[in-house]
N, C-alpha and C. Protein backbone atom coordinates (compact mmCIF):
# COMPACT_ATOMS: atom_id res chain seq x y z
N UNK A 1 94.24 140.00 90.43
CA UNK A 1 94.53 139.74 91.82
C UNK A 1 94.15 138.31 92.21
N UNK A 2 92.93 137.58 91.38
CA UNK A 2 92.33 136.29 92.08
C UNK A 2 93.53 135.36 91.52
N UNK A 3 94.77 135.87 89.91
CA UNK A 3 95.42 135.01 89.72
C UNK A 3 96.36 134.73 90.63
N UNK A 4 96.72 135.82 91.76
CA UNK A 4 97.69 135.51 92.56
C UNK A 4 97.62 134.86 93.52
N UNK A 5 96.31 134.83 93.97
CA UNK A 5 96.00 134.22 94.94
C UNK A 5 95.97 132.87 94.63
N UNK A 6 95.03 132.43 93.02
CA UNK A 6 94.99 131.14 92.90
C UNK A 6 96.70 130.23 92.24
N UNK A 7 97.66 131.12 91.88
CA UNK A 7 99.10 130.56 92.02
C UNK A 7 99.72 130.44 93.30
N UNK A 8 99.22 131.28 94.65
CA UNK A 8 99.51 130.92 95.87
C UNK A 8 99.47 129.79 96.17
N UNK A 9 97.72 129.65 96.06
CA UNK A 9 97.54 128.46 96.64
C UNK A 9 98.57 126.86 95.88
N UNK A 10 98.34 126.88 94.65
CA UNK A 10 99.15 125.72 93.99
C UNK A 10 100.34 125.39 94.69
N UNK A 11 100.87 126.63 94.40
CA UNK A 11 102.73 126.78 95.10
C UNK A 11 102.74 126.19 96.27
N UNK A 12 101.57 126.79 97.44
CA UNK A 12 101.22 126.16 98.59
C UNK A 12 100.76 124.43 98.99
N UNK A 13 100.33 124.14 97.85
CA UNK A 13 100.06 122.68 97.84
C UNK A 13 101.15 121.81 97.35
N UNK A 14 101.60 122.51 96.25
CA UNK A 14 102.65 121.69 95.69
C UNK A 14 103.85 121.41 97.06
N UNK A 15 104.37 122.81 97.58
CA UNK A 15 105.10 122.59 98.48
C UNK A 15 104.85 121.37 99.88
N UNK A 16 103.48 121.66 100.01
CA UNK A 16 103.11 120.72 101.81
C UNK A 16 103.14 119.76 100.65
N UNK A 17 102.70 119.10 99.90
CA UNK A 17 102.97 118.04 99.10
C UNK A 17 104.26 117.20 99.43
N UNK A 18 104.86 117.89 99.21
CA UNK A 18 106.50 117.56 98.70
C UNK A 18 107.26 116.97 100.12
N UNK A 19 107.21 118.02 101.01
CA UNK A 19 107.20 117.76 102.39
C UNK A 19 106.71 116.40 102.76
N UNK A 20 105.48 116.37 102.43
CA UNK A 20 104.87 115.48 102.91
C UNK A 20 105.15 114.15 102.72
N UNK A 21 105.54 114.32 100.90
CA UNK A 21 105.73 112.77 100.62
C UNK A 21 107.48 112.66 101.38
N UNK A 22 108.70 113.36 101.48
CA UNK A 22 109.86 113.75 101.94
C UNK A 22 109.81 112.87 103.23
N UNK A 23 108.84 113.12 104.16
CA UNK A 23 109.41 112.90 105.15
C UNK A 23 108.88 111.58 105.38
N UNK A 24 107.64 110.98 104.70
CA UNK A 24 107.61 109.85 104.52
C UNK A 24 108.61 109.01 103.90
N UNK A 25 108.90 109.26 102.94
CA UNK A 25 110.36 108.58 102.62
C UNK A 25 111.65 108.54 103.55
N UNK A 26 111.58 109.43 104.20
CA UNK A 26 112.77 109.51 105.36
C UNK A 26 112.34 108.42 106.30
N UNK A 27 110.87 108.47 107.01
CA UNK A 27 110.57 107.62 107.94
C UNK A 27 110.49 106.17 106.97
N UNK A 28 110.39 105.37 106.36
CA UNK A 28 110.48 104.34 105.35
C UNK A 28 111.72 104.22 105.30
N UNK A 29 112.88 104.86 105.01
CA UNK A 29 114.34 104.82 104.79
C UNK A 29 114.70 104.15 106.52
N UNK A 30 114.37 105.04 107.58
CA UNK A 30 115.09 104.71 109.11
C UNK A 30 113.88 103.43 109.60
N UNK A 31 112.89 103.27 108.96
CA UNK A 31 112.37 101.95 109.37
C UNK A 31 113.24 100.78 108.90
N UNK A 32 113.52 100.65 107.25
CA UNK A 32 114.36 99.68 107.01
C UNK A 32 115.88 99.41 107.66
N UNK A 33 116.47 101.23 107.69
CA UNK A 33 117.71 100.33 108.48
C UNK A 33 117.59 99.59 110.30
N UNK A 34 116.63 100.06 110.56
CA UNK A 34 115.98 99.94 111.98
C UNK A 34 116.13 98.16 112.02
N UNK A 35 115.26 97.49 110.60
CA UNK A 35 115.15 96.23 110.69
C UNK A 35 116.08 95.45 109.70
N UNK A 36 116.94 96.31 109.06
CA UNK A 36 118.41 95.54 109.00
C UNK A 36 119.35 95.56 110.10
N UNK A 37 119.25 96.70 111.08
CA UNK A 37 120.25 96.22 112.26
C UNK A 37 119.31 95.39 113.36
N UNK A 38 118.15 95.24 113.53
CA UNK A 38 117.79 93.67 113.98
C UNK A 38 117.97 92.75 114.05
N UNK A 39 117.64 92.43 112.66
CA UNK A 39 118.06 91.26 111.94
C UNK A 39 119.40 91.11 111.80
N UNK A 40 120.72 91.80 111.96
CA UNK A 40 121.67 91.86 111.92
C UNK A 40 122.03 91.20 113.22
N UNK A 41 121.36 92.00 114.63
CA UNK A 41 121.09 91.31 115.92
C UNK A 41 121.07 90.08 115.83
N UNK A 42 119.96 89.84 115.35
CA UNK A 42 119.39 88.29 115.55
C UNK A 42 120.12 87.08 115.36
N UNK A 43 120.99 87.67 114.07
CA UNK A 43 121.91 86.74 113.28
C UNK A 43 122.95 86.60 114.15
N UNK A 44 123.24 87.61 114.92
CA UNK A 44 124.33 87.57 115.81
C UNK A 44 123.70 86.83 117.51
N UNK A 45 123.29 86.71 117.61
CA UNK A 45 122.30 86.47 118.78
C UNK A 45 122.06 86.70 119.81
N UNK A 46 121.82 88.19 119.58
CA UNK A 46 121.20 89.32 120.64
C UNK A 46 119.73 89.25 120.49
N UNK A 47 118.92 89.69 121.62
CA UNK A 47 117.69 89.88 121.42
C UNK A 47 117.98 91.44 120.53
N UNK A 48 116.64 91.20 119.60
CA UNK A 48 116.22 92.51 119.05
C UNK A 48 115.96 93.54 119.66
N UNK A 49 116.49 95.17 119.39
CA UNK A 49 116.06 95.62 119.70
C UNK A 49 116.50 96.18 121.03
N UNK A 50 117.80 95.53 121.85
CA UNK A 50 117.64 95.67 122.80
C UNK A 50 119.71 96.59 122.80
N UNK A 51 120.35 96.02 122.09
CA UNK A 51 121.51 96.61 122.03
C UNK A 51 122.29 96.40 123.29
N UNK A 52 121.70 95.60 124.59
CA UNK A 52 122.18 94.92 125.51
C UNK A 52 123.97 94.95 125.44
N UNK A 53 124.36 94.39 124.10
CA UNK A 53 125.51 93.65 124.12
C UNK A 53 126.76 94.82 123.71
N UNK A 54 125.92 95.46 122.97
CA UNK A 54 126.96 96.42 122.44
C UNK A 54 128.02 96.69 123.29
N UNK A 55 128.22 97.13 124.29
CA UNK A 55 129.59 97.71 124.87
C UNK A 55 130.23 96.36 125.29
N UNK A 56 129.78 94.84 125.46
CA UNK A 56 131.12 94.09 125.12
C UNK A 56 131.63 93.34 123.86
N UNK A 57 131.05 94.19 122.67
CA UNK A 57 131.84 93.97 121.56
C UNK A 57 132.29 94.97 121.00
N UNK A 58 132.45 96.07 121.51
CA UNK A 58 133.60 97.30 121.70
C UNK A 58 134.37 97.02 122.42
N UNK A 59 134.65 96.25 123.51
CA UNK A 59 135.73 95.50 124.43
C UNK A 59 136.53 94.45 123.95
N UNK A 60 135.48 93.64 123.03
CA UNK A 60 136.33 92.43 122.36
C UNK A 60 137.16 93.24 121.11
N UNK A 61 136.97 94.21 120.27
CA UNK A 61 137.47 94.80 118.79
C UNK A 61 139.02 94.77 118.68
N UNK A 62 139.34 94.58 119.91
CA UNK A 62 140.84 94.12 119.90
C UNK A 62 141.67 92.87 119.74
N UNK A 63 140.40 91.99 119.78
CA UNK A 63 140.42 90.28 120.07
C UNK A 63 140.25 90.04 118.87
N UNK A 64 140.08 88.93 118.23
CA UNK A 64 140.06 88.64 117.09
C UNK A 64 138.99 86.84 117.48
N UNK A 65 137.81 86.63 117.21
CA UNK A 65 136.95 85.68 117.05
C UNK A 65 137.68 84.03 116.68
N UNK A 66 137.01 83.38 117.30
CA UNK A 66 137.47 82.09 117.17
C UNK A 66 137.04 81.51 115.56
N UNK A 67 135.69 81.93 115.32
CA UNK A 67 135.66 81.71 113.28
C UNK A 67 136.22 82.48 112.81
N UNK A 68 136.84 84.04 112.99
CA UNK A 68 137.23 84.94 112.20
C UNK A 68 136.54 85.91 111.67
N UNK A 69 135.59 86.10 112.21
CA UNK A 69 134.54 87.25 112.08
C UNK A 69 134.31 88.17 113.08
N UNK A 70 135.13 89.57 112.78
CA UNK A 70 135.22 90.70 113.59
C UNK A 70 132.86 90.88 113.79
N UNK A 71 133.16 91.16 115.04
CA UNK A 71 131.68 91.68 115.59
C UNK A 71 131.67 93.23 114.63
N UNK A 72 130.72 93.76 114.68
CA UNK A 72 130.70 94.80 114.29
C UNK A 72 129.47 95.73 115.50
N UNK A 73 130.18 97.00 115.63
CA UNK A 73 129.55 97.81 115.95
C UNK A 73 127.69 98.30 115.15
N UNK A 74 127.15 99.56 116.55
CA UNK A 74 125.97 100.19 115.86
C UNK A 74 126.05 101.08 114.76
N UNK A 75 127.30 101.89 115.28
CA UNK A 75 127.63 102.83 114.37
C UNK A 75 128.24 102.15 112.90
N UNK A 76 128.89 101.02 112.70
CA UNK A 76 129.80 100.45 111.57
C UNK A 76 128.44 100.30 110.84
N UNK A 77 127.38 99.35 111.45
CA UNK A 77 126.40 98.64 110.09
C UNK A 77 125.78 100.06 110.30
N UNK A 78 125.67 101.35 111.07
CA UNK A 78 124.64 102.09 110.47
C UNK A 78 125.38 102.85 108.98
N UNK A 79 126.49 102.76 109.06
CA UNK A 79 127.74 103.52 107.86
C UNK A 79 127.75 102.76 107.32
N UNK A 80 127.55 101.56 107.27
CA UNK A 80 127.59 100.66 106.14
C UNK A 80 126.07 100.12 105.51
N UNK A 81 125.38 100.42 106.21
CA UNK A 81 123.95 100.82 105.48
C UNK A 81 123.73 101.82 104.54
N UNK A 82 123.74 102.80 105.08
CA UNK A 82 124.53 104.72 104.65
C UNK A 82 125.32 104.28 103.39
N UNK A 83 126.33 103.37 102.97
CA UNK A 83 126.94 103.48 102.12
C UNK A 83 126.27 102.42 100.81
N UNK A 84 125.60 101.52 101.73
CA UNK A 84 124.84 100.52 100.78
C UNK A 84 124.03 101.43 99.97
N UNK A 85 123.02 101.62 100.78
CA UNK A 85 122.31 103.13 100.18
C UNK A 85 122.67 103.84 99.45
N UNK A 86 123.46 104.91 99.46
CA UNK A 86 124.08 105.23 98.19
C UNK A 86 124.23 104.93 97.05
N UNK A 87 125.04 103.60 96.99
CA UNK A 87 125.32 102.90 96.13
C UNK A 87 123.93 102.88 95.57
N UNK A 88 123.23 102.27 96.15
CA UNK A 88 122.06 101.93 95.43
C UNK A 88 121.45 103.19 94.29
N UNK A 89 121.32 104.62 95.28
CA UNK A 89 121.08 105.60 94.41
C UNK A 89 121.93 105.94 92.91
N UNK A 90 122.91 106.01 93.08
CA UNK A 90 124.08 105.58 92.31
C UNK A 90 123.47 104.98 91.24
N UNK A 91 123.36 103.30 91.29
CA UNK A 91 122.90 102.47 90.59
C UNK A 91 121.51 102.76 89.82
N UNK A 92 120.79 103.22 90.28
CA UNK A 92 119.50 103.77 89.81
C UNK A 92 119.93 104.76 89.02
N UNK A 93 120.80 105.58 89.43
CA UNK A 93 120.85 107.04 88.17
C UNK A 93 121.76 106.41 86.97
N UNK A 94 122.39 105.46 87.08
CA UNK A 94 123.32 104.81 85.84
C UNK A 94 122.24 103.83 85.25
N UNK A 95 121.03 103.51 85.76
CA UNK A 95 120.05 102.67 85.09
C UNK A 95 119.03 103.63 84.14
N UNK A 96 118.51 104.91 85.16
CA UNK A 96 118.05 105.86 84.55
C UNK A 96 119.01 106.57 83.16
N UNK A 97 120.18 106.83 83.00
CA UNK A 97 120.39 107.62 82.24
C UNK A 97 121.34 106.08 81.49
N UNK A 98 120.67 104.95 81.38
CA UNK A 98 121.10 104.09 80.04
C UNK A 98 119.74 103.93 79.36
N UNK A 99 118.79 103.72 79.78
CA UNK A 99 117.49 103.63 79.59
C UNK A 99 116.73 104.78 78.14
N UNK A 100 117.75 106.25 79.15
CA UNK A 100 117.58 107.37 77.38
C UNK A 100 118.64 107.35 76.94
């Protein structure tokens, strides 16, 4: 009976474990895209952080820029983060399985 209890507990640790490190990685994942669409801001020259501008470059998406560089939306760089990402995972499992 004490073995069941003491495989409880493991199972029980292993699990809040897992969780634990999980959602730290989640919060680490939405910090970085947080400060790639900043810096994405910045480059564009919005204050950080503030998304102020957004609804008149959903107004301009029909216009076309005097250098030739479509603005991009919150939602576009957050999907195109999303897809960077991926990729990246991607890239790691084709590094992992040349490696064995």
């Amino acid at each position: 009976m004490t073995a069941v209890w003491i495989l409880a507990t493991i199972f029980a640790f292993i699990i809040i474990t897992t969780y634990i490190s999980e959602k730290e990685k989640t919060k680490r994942q939405k910090m970085k895209i947080e400060a790639t669409l900043r810096s994405e801001e910045m480059a564009r020259g919005y204050r950080p952080g503030t998304y102020s501008s957004m609804e008149d470059i959903e107004a301009e998406e029909s216009s076309t820029p005097e250098d030739g560089k479509r603005k991009m939306t919150r939602e576009e760089l957050e999907k195109g983060i999303a897809d960077l990402d991926e990729r990246l995972k991607n890239l790691d499992s084709i590094m992992k399985n040349k490696k064995n």
